[in-house]
C-alpha atoms as a PDB file:
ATOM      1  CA  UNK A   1       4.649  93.834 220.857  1.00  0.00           C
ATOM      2  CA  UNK A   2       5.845  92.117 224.035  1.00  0.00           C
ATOM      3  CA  UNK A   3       5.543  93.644 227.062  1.00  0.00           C
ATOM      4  CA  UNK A   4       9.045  95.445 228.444  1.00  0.00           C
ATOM      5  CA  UNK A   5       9.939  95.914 232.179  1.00  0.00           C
ATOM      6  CA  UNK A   6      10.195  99.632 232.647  1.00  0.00           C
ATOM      7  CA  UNK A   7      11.913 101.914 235.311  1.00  0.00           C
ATOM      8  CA  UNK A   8      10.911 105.966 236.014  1.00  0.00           C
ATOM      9  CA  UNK A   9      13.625 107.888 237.768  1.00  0.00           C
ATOM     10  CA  UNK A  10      12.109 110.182 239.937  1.00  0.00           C
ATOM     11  CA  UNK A  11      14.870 110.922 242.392  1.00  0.00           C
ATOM     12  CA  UNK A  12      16.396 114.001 241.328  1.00  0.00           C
ATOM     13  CA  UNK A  13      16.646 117.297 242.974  1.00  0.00           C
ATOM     14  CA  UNK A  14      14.691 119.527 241.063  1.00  0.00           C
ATOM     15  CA  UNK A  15      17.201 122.617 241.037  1.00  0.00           C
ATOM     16  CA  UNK A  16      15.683 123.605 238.181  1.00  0.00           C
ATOM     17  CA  UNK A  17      11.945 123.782 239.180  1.00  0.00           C
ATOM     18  CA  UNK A  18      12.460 124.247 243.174  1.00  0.00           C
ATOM     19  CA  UNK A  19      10.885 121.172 244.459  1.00  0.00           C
ATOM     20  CA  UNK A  20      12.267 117.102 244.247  1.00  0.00           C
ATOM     21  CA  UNK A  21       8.735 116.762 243.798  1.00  0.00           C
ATOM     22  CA  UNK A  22       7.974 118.128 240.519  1.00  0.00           C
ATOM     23  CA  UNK A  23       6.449 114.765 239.448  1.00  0.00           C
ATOM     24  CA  UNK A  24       4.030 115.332 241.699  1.00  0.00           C
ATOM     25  CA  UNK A  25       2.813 119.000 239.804  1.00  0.00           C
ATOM     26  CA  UNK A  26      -1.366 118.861 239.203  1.00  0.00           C
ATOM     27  CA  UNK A  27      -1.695 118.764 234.989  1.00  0.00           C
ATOM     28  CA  UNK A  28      -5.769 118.186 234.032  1.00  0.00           C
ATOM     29  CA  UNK A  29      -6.080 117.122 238.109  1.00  0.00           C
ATOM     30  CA  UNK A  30      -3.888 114.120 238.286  1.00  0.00           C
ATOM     31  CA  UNK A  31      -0.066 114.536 239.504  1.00  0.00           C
ATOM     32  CA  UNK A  32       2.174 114.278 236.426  1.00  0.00           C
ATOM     33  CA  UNK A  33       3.667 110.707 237.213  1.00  0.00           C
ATOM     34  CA  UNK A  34       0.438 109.358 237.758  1.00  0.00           C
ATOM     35  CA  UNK A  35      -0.128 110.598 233.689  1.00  0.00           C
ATOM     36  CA  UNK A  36       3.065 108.660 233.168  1.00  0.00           C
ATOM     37  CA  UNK A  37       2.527 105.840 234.963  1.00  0.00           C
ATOM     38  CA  UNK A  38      -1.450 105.651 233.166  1.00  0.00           C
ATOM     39  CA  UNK A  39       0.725 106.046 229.723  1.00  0.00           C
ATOM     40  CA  UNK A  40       3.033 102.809 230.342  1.00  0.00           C
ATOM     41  CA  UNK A  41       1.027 100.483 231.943  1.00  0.00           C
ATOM     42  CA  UNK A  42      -0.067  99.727 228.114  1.00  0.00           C
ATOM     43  CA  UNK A  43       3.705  99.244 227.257  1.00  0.00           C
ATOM     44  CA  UNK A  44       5.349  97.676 230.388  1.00  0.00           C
ATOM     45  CA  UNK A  45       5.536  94.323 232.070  1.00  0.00           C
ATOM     46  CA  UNK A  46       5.805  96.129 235.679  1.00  0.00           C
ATOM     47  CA  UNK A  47       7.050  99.476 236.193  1.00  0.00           C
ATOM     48  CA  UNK A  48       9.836 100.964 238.973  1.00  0.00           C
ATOM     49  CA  UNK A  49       9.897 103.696 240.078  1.00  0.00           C
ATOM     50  CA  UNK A  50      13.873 104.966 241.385  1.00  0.00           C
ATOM     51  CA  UNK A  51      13.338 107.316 243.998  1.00  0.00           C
ATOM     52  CA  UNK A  52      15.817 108.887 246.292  1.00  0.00           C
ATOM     53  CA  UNK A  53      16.109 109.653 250.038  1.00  0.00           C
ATOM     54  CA  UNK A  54      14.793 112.841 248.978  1.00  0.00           C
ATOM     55  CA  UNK A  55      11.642 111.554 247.077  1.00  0.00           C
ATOM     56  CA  UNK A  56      10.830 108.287 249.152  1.00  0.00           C
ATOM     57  CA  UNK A  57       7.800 110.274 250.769  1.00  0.00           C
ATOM     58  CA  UNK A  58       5.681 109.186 247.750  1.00  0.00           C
ATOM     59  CA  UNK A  59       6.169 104.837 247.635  1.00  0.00           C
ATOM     60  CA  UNK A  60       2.871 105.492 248.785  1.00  0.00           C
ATOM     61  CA  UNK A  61       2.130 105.190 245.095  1.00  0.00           C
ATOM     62  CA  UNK A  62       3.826 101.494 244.918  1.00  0.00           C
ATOM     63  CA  UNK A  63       1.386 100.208 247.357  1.00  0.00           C
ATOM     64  CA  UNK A  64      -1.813 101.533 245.378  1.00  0.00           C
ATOM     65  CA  UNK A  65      -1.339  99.489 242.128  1.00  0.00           C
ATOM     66  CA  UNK A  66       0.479  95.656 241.841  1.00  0.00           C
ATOM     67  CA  UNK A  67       2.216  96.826 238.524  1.00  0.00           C
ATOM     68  CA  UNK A  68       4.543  99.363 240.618  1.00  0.00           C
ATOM     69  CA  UNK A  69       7.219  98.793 242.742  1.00  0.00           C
ATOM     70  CA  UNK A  70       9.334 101.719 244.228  1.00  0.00           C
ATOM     71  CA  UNK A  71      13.099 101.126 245.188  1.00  0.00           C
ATOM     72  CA  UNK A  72      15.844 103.533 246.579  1.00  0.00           C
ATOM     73  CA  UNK A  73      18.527 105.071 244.820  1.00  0.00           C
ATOM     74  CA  UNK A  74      20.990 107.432 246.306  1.00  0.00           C
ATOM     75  CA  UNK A  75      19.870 110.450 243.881  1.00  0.00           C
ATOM     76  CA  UNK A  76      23.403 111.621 244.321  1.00  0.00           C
ATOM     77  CA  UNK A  77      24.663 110.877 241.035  1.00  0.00           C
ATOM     78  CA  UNK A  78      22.267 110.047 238.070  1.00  0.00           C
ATOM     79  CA  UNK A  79      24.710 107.966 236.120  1.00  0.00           C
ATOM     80  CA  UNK A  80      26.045 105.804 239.087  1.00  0.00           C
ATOM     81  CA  UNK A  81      22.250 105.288 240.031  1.00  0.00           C
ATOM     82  CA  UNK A  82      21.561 104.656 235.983  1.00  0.00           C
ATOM     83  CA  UNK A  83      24.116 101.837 235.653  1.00  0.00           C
ATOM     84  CA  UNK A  84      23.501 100.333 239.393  1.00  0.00           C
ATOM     85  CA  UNK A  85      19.785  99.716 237.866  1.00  0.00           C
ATOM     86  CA  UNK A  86      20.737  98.896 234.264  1.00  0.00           C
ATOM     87  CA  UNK A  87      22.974  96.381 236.152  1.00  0.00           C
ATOM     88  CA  UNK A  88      19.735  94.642 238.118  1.00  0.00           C
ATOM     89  CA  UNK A  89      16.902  94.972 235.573  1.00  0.00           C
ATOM     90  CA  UNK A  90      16.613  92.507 232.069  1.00  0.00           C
ATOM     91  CA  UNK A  91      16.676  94.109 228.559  1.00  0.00           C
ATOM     92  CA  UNK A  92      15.359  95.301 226.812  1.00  0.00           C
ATOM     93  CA  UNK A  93      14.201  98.014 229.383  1.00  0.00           C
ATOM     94  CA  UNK A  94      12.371 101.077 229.143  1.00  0.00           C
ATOM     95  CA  UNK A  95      13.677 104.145 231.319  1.00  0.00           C
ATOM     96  CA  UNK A  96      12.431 107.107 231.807  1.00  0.00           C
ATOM     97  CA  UNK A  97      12.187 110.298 233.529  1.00  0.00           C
ATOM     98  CA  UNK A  98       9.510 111.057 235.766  1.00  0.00           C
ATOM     99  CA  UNK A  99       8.844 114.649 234.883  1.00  0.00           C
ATOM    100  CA  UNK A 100       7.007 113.811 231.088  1.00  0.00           C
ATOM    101  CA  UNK A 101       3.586 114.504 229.893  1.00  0.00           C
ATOM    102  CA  UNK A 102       2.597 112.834 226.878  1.00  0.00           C
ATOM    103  CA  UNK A 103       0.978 114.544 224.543  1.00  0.00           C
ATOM    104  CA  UNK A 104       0.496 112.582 221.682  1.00  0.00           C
ATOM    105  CA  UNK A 105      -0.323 108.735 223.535  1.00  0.00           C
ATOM    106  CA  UNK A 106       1.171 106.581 220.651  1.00  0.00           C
ATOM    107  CA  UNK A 107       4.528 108.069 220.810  1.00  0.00           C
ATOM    108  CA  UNK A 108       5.937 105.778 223.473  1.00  0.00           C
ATOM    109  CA  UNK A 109       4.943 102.361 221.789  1.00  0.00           C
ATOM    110  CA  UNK A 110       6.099 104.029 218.202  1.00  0.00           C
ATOM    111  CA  UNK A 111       9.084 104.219 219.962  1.00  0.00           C
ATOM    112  CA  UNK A 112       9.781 101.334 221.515  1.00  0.00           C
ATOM    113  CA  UNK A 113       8.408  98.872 218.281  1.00  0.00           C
ATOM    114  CA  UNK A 114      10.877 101.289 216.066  1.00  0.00           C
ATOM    115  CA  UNK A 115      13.607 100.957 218.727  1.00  0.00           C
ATOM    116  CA  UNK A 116      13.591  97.106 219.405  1.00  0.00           C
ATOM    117  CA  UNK A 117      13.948  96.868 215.444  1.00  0.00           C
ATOM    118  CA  UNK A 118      17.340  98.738 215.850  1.00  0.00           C
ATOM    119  CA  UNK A 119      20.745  97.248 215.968  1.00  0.00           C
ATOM    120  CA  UNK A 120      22.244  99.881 218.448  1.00  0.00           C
ATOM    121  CA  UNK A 121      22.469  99.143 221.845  1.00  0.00           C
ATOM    122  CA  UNK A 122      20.578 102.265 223.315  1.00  0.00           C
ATOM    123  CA  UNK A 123      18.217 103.820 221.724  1.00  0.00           C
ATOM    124  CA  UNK A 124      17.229 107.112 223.181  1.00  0.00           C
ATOM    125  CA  UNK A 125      13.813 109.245 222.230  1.00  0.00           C
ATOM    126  CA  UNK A 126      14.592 112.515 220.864  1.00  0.00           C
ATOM    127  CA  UNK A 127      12.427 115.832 220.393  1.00  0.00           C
ATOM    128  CA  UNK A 128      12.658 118.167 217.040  1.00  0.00           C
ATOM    129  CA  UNK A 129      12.777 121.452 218.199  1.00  0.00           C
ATOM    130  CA  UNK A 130      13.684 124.047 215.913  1.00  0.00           C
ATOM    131  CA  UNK A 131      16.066 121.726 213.755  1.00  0.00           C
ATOM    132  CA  UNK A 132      17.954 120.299 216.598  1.00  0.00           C
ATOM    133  CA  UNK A 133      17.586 117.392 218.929  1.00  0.00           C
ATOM    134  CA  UNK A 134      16.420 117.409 222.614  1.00  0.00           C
ATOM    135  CA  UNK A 135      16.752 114.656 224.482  1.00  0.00           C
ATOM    136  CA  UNK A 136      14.457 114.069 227.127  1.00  0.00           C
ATOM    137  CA  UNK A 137      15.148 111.601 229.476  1.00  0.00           C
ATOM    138  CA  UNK A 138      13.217 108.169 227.732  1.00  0.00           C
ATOM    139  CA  UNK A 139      15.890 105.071 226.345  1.00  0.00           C
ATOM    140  CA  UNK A 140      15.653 101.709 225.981  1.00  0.00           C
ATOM    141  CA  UNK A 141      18.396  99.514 227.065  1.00  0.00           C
ATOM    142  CA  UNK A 142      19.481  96.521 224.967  1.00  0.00           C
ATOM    143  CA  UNK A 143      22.940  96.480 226.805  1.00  0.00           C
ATOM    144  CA  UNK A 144      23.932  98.967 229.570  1.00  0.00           C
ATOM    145  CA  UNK A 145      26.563 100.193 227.671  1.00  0.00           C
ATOM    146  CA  UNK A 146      27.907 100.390 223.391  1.00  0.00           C
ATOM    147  CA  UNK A 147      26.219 101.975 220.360  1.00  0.00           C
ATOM    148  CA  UNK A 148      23.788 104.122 220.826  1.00  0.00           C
ATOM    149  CA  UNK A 149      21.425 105.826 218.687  1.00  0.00           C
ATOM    150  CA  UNK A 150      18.402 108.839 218.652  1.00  0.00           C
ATOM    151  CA  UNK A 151      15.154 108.440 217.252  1.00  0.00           C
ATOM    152  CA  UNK A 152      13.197 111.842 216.839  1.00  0.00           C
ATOM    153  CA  UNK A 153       9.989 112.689 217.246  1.00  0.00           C
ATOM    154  CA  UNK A 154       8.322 115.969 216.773  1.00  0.00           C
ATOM    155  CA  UNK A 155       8.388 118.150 219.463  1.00  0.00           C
ATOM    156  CA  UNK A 156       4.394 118.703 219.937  1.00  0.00           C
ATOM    157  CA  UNK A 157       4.769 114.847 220.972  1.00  0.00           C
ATOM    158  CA  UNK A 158       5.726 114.716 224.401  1.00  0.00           C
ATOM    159  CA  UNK A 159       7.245 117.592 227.036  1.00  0.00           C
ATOM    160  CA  UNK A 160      10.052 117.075 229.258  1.00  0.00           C
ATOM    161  CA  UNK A 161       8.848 119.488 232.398  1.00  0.00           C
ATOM    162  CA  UNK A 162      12.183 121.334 233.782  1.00  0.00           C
ATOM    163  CA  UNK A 163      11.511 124.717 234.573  1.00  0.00           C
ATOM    164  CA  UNK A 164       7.890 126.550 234.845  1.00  0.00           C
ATOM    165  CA  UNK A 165       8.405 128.257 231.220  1.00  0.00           C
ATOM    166  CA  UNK A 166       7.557 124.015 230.155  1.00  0.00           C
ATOM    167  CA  UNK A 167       4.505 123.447 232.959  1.00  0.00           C
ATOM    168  CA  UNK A 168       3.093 126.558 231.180  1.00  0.00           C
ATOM    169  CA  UNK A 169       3.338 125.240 227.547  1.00  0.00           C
ATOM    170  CA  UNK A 170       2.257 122.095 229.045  1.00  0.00           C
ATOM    171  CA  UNK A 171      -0.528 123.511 230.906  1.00  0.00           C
ATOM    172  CA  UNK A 172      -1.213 125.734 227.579  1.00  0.00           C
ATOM    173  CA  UNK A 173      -0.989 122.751 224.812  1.00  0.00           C
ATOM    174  CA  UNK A 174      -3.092 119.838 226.837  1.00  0.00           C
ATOM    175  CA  UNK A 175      -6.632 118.621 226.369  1.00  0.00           C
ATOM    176  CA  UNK A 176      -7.068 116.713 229.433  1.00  0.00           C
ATOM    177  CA  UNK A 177      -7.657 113.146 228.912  1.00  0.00           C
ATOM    178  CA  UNK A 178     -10.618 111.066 230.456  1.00  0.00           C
ATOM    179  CA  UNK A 179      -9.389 107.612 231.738  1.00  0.00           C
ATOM    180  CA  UNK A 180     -11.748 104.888 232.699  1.00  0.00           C
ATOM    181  CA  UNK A 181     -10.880 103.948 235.926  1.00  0.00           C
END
């Protein structure tokens, strides 16, 4: 599987949990986007990171590895700030949110190999919960805009972090991972 450039929007503002910085929340030790970040590197060409006027204290992070890169976004209105980037990047691209943990690691490149296969022109990841479909926050891009299409996964997968009722099923579910580094 080929490589895909990938972008993690991490410019929101975290009504939900209290803090823009939720990516930044301690799960086994490491911040949460660093977890991300270790999970694409596998997957991705080079990785963004989209973070907002509100987030910008942590480029910090760009500067410690050569496959990141942080830009600016005005975190004002996710779907302006989604099609500005769709609009600059190549496709197939890989976006996601920056507030997943990954629970089961082969999820994302299941994903993307069963996505790229697809004839729709977005393909977003979608969690089984109870029967229905959550989305989560993680699509790849063929075009920035026409058909689109879910592909689920079960919800023991991957968590999307919102609100501390998900940290704590996070924190409850996880067995830390060991990276050599």
């Amino acid at each position: 599987m080929d490589k895909l450039p990938c972008i993690i929007l991490a410019g929101g503002k975290g009504s939900r949990f209290g803090t823009v910085l939720k990516f930044l929340i301690n799960i086994c030790g490491r911040p949460l986007l660093i977890e991300l970040i270790n999970d694409l590197k596998n997957i991705c060409k080079y990785i963004v990171i989209a973070l907002s006027k509100r987030t910008t204290r942590v480029s910090h992070i760009c500067r410690e590895d050569y496959l990141l890169d942080c830009i600016e976004t005005s975190g004002e209105d996710y779907v302006k700030d989604l099609n500005i980037l769709l609009k600059i990047f190549p496709k197939p691209l890989l976006v996601t949110a920056a507030d997943i943990y990954v629970i089961y690691k082969n999820v994302l490149e299941d994903f993307i190999r069963r996505a790229i296969e697809m004839r729709e022109d977005i393909i977003t990841l979608a969690l089984n919960v109870n029967g229905t479909e959550k989305l989560v926050g993680i699509a790849l891009f063929k075009n920035a805009q026409g058909s689109w299409r879910n592909i689920s996964y079960p919800e023991s997968y991957l968590l999307d972090i919102d609100d501390f009722d998900d940290l704590k099923k996070v924190k409850n579910m996880v067995i830390c991972r060991n990276y050599n580094r």
